[in-house]
C-alpha atoms as a PDB file:
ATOM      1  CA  UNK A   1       5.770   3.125 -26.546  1.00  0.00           C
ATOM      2  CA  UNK A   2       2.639   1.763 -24.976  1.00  0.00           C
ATOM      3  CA  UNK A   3       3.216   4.537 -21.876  1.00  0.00           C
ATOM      4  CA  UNK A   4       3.148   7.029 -24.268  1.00  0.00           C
ATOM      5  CA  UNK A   5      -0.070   5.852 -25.909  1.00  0.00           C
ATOM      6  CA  UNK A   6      -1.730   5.212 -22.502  1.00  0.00           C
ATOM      7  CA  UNK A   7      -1.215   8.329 -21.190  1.00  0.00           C
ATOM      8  CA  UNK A   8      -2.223  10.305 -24.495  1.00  0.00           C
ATOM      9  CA  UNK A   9      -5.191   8.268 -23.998  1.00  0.00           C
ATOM     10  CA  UNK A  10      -5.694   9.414 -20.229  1.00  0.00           C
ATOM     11  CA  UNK A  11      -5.510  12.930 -21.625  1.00  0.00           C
ATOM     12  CA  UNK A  12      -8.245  12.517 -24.140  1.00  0.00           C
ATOM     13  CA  UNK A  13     -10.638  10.231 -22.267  1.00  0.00           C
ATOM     14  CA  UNK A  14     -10.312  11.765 -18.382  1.00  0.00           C
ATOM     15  CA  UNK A  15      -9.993  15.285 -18.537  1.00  0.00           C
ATOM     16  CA  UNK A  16     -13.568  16.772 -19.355  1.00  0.00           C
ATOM     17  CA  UNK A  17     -15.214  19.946 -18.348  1.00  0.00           C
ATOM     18  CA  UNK A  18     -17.788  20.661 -15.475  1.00  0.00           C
ATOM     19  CA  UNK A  19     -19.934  23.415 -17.494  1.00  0.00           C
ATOM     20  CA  UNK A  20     -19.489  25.681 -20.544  1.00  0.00           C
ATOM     21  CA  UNK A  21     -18.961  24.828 -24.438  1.00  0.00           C
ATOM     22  CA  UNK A  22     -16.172  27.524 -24.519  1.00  0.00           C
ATOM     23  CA  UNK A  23     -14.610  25.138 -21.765  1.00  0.00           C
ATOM     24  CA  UNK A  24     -15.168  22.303 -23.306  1.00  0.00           C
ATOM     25  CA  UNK A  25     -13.138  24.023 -26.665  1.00  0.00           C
ATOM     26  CA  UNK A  26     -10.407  25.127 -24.424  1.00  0.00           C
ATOM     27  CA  UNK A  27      -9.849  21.397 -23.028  1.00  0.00           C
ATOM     28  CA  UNK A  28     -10.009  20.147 -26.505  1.00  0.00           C
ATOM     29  CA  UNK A  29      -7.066  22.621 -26.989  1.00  0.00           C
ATOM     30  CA  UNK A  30      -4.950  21.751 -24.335  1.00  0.00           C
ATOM     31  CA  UNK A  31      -6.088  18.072 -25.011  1.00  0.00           C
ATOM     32  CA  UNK A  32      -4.389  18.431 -28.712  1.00  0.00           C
ATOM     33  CA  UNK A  33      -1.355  20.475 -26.802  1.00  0.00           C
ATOM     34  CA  UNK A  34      -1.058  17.856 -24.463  1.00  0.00           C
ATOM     35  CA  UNK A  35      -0.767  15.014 -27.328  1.00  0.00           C
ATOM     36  CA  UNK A  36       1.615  16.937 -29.450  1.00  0.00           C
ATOM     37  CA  UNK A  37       4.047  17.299 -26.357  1.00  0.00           C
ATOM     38  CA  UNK A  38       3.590  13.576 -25.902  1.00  0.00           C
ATOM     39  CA  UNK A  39       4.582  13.047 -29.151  1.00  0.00           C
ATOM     40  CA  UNK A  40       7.386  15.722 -29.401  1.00  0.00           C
ATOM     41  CA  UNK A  41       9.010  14.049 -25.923  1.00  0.00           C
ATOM     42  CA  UNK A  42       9.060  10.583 -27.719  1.00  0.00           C
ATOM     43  CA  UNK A  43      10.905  12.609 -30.818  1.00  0.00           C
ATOM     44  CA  UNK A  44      13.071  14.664 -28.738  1.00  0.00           C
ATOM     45  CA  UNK A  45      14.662  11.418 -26.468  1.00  0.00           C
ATOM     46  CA  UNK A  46      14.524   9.448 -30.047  1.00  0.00           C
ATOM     47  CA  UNK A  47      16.946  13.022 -31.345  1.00  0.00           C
ATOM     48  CA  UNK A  48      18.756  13.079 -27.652  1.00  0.00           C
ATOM     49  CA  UNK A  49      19.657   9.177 -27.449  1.00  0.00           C
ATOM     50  CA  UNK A  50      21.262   9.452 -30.910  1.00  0.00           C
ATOM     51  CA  UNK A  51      22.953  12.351 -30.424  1.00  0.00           C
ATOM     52  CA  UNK A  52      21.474  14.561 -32.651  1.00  0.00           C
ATOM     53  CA  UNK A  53      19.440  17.776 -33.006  1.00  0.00           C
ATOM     54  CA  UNK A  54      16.057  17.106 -31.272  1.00  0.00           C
ATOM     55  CA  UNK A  55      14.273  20.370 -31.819  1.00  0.00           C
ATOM     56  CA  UNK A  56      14.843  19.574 -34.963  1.00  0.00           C
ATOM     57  CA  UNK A  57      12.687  16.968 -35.148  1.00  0.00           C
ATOM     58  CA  UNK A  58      10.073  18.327 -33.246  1.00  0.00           C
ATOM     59  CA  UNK A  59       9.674  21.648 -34.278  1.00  0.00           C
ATOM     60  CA  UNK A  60       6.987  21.403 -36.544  1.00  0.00           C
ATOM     61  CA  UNK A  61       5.291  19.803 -33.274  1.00  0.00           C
ATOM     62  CA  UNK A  62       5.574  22.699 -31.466  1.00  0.00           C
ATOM     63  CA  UNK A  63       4.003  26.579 -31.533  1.00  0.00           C
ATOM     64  CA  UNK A  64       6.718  28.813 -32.737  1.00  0.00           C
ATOM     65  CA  UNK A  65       7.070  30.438 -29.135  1.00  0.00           C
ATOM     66  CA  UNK A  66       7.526  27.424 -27.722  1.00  0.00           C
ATOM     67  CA  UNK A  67      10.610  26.246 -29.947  1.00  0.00           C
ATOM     68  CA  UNK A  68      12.518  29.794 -29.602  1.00  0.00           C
ATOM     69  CA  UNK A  69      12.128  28.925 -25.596  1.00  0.00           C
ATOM     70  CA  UNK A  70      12.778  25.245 -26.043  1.00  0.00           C
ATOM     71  CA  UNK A  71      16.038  26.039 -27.940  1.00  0.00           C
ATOM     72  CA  UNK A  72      18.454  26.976 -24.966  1.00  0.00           C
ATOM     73  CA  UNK A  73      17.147  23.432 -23.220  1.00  0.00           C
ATOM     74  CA  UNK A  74      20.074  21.674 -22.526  1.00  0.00           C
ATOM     75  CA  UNK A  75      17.114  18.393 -21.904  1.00  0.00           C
ATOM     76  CA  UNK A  76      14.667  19.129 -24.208  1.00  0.00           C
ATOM     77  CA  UNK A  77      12.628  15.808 -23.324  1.00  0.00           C
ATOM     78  CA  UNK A  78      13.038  17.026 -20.009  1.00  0.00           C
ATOM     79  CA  UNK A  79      11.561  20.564 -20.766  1.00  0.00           C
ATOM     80  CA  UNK A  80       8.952  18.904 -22.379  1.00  0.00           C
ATOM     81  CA  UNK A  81       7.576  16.767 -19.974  1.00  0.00           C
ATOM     82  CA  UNK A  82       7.745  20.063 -17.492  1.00  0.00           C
ATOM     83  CA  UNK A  83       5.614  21.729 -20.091  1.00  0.00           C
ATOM     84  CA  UNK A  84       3.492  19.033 -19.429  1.00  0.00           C
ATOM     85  CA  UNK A  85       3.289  18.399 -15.671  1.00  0.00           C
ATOM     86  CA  UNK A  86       2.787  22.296 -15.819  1.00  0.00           C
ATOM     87  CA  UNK A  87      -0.200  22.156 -18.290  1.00  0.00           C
ATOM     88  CA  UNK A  88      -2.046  19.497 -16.352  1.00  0.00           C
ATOM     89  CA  UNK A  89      -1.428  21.049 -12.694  1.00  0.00           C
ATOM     90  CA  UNK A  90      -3.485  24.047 -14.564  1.00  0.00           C
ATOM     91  CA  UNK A  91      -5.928  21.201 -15.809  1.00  0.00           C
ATOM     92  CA  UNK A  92      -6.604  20.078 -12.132  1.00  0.00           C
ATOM     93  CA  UNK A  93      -6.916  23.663 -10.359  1.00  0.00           C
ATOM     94  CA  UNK A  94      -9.620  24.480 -13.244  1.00  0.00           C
ATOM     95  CA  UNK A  95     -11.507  21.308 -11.945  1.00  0.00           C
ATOM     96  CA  UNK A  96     -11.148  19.407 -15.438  1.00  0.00           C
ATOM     97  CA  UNK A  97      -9.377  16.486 -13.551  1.00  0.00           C
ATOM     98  CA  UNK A  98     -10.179  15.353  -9.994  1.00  0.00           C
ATOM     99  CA  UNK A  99      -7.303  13.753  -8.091  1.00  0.00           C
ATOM    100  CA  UNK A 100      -7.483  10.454  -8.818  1.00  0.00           C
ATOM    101  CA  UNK A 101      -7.449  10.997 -12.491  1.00  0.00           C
ATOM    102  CA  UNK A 102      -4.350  13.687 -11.953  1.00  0.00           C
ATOM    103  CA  UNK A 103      -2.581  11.187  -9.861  1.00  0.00           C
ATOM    104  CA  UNK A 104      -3.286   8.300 -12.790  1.00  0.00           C
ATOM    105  CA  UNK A 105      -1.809  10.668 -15.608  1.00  0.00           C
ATOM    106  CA  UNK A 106       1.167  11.736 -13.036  1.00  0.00           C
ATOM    107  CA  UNK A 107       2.043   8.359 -12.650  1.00  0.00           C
ATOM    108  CA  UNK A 108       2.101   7.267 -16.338  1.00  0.00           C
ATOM    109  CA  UNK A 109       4.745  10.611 -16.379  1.00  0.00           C
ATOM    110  CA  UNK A 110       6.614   8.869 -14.015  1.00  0.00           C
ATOM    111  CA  UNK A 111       6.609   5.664 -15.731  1.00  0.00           C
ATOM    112  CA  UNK A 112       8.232   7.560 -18.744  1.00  0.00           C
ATOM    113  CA  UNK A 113      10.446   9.678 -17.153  1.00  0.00           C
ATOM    114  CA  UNK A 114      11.834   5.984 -15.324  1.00  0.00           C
ATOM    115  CA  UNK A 115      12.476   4.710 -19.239  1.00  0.00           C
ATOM    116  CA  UNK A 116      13.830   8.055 -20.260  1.00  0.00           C
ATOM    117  CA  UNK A 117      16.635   7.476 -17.067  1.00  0.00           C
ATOM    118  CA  UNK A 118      17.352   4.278 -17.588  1.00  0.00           C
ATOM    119  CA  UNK A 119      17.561   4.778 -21.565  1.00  0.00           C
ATOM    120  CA  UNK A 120      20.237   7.425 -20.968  1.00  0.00           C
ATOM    121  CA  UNK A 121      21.900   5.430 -18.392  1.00  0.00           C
ATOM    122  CA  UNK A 122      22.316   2.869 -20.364  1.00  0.00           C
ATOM    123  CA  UNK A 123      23.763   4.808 -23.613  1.00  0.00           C
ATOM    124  CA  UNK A 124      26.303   6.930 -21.189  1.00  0.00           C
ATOM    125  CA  UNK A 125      27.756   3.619 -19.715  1.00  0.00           C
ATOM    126  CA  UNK A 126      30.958   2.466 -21.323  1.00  0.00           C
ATOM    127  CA  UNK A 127      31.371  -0.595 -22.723  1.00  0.00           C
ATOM    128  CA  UNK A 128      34.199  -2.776 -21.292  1.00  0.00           C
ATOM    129  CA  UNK A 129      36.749  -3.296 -23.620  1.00  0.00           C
ATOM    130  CA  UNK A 130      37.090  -7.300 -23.263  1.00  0.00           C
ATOM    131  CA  UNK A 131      33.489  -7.730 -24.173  1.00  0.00           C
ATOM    132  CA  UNK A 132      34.062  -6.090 -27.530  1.00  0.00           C
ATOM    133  CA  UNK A 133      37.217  -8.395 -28.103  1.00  0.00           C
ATOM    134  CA  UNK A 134      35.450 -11.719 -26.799  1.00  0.00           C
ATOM    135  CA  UNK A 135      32.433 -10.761 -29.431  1.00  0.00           C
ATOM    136  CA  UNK A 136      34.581 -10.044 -32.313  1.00  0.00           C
ATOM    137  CA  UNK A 137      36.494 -13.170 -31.758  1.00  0.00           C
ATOM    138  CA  UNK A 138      34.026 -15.429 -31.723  1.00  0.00           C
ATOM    139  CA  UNK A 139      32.458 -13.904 -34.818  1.00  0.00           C
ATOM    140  CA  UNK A 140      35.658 -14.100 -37.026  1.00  0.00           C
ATOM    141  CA  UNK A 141      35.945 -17.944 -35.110  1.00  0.00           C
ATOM    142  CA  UNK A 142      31.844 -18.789 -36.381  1.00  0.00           C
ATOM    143  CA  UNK A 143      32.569 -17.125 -40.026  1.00  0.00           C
ATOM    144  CA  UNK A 144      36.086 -19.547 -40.294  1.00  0.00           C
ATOM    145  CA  UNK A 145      34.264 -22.093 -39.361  1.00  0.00           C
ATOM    146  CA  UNK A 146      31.258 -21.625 -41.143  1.00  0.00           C
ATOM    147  CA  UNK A 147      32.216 -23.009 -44.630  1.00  0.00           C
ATOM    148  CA  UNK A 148      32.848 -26.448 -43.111  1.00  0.00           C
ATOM    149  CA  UNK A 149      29.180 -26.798 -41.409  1.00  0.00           C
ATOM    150  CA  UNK A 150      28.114 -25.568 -45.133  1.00  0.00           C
ATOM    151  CA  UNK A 151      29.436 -27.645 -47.652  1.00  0.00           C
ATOM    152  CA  UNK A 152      27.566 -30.847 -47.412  1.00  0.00           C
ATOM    153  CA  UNK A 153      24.741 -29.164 -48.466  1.00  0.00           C
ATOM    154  CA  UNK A 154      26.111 -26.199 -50.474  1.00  0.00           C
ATOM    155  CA  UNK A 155      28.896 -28.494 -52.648  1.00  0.00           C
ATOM    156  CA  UNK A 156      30.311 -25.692 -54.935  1.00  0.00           C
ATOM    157  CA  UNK A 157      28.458 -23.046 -53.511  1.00  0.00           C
ATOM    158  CA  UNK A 158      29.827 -23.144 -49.851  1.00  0.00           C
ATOM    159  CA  UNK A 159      32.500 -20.210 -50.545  1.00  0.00           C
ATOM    160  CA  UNK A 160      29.549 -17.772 -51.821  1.00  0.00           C
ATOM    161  CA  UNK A 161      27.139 -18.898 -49.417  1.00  0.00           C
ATOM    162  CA  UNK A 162      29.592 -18.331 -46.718  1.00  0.00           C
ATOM    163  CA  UNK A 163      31.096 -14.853 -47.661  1.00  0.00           C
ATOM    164  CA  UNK A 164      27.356 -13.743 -47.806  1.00  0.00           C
ATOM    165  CA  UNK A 165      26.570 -14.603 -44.089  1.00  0.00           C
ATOM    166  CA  UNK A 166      30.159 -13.467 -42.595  1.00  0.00           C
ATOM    167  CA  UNK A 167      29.812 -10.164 -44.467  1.00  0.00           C
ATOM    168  CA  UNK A 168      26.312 -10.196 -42.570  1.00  0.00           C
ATOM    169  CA  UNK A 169      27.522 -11.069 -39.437  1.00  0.00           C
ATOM    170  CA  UNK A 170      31.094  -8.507 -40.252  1.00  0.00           C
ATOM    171  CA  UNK A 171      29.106  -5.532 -40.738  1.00  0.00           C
END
């Protein structure tokens, strides 16, 4: 989250214009382009992680073309964040971001394509099957257990008390 914020805030606050206002309009443009990306990549691996529909979700982020090309992306946080590596090589050959500022921005892209691996590493790696069976053990073990720690100071009340917190820790 705060990756994402610091480098839509790179965008806005480095990249600036040497001359013209119709420059300075078309970086404000590809300023806003920029941020809506940002935010569509952040929707997209949100979408992607949970195994759903990301263009879905960020359609409405998009410019039509964009989501009729987006569509056959197998990656579409992927896609997005080439869209965006693309957009601000452009940005530095038109001289609205000198190198250190390009390599700055580059970097925070690196620092979210790094979370973005190790997200999807994390959801594609299978789960051994003792540590389910150790956890739900000693779940059902606390939740027996509970109504003894409970009824000095729940008296009468211990078996509600203590269906509501196993059905908590159950579900």
């Amino acid at each position: 989250m705060n990756k994402s914020r610091t480098l839509a805030r790179q965008v806005v606050t480095t990249m600036s214009p040497e001359a013209t206002a119709r420059e300075q309009a078309e970086v404000a443009a590809v300023q806003r382009q920029l941020v809506l990306y940002q935010v569509a990549y952040v929707h997209a691996l949100r979408q992607q992680l949970r195994g759903l529909d990301p263009l879905a979700a960020v359609a409405h982020l998009l410019p039509d073309q964009d989501s009729a090309e987006l569509a056959r992306e197998k990656n579409l946080a992927l896609a997005l964040q080439r869209r965006m590596s693309a957009m601000l090589i452009a940005a530095r050959k038109r001289g609205w971001l000198d190198q250190w500022e390009w390599q700055v921005i580059d970097d925070s892209m690196a620092d979210l394509m790094d979370a973005q691996g190790g997200a999807e590493r994390i959801k594609k790696t299978p789960m051994p099957k003792q540590v389910d069976h150790f956890l739900r053990f000693f779940v059902h073990f606390y939740c027996l257990m509970l109504p003894v720690g409970l009824v000095e100071t729940l008296g009468w009340f211990t078996p509600l008390g203590s269906t509501l917190v196993g059905f908590m820790f159950g579900a």
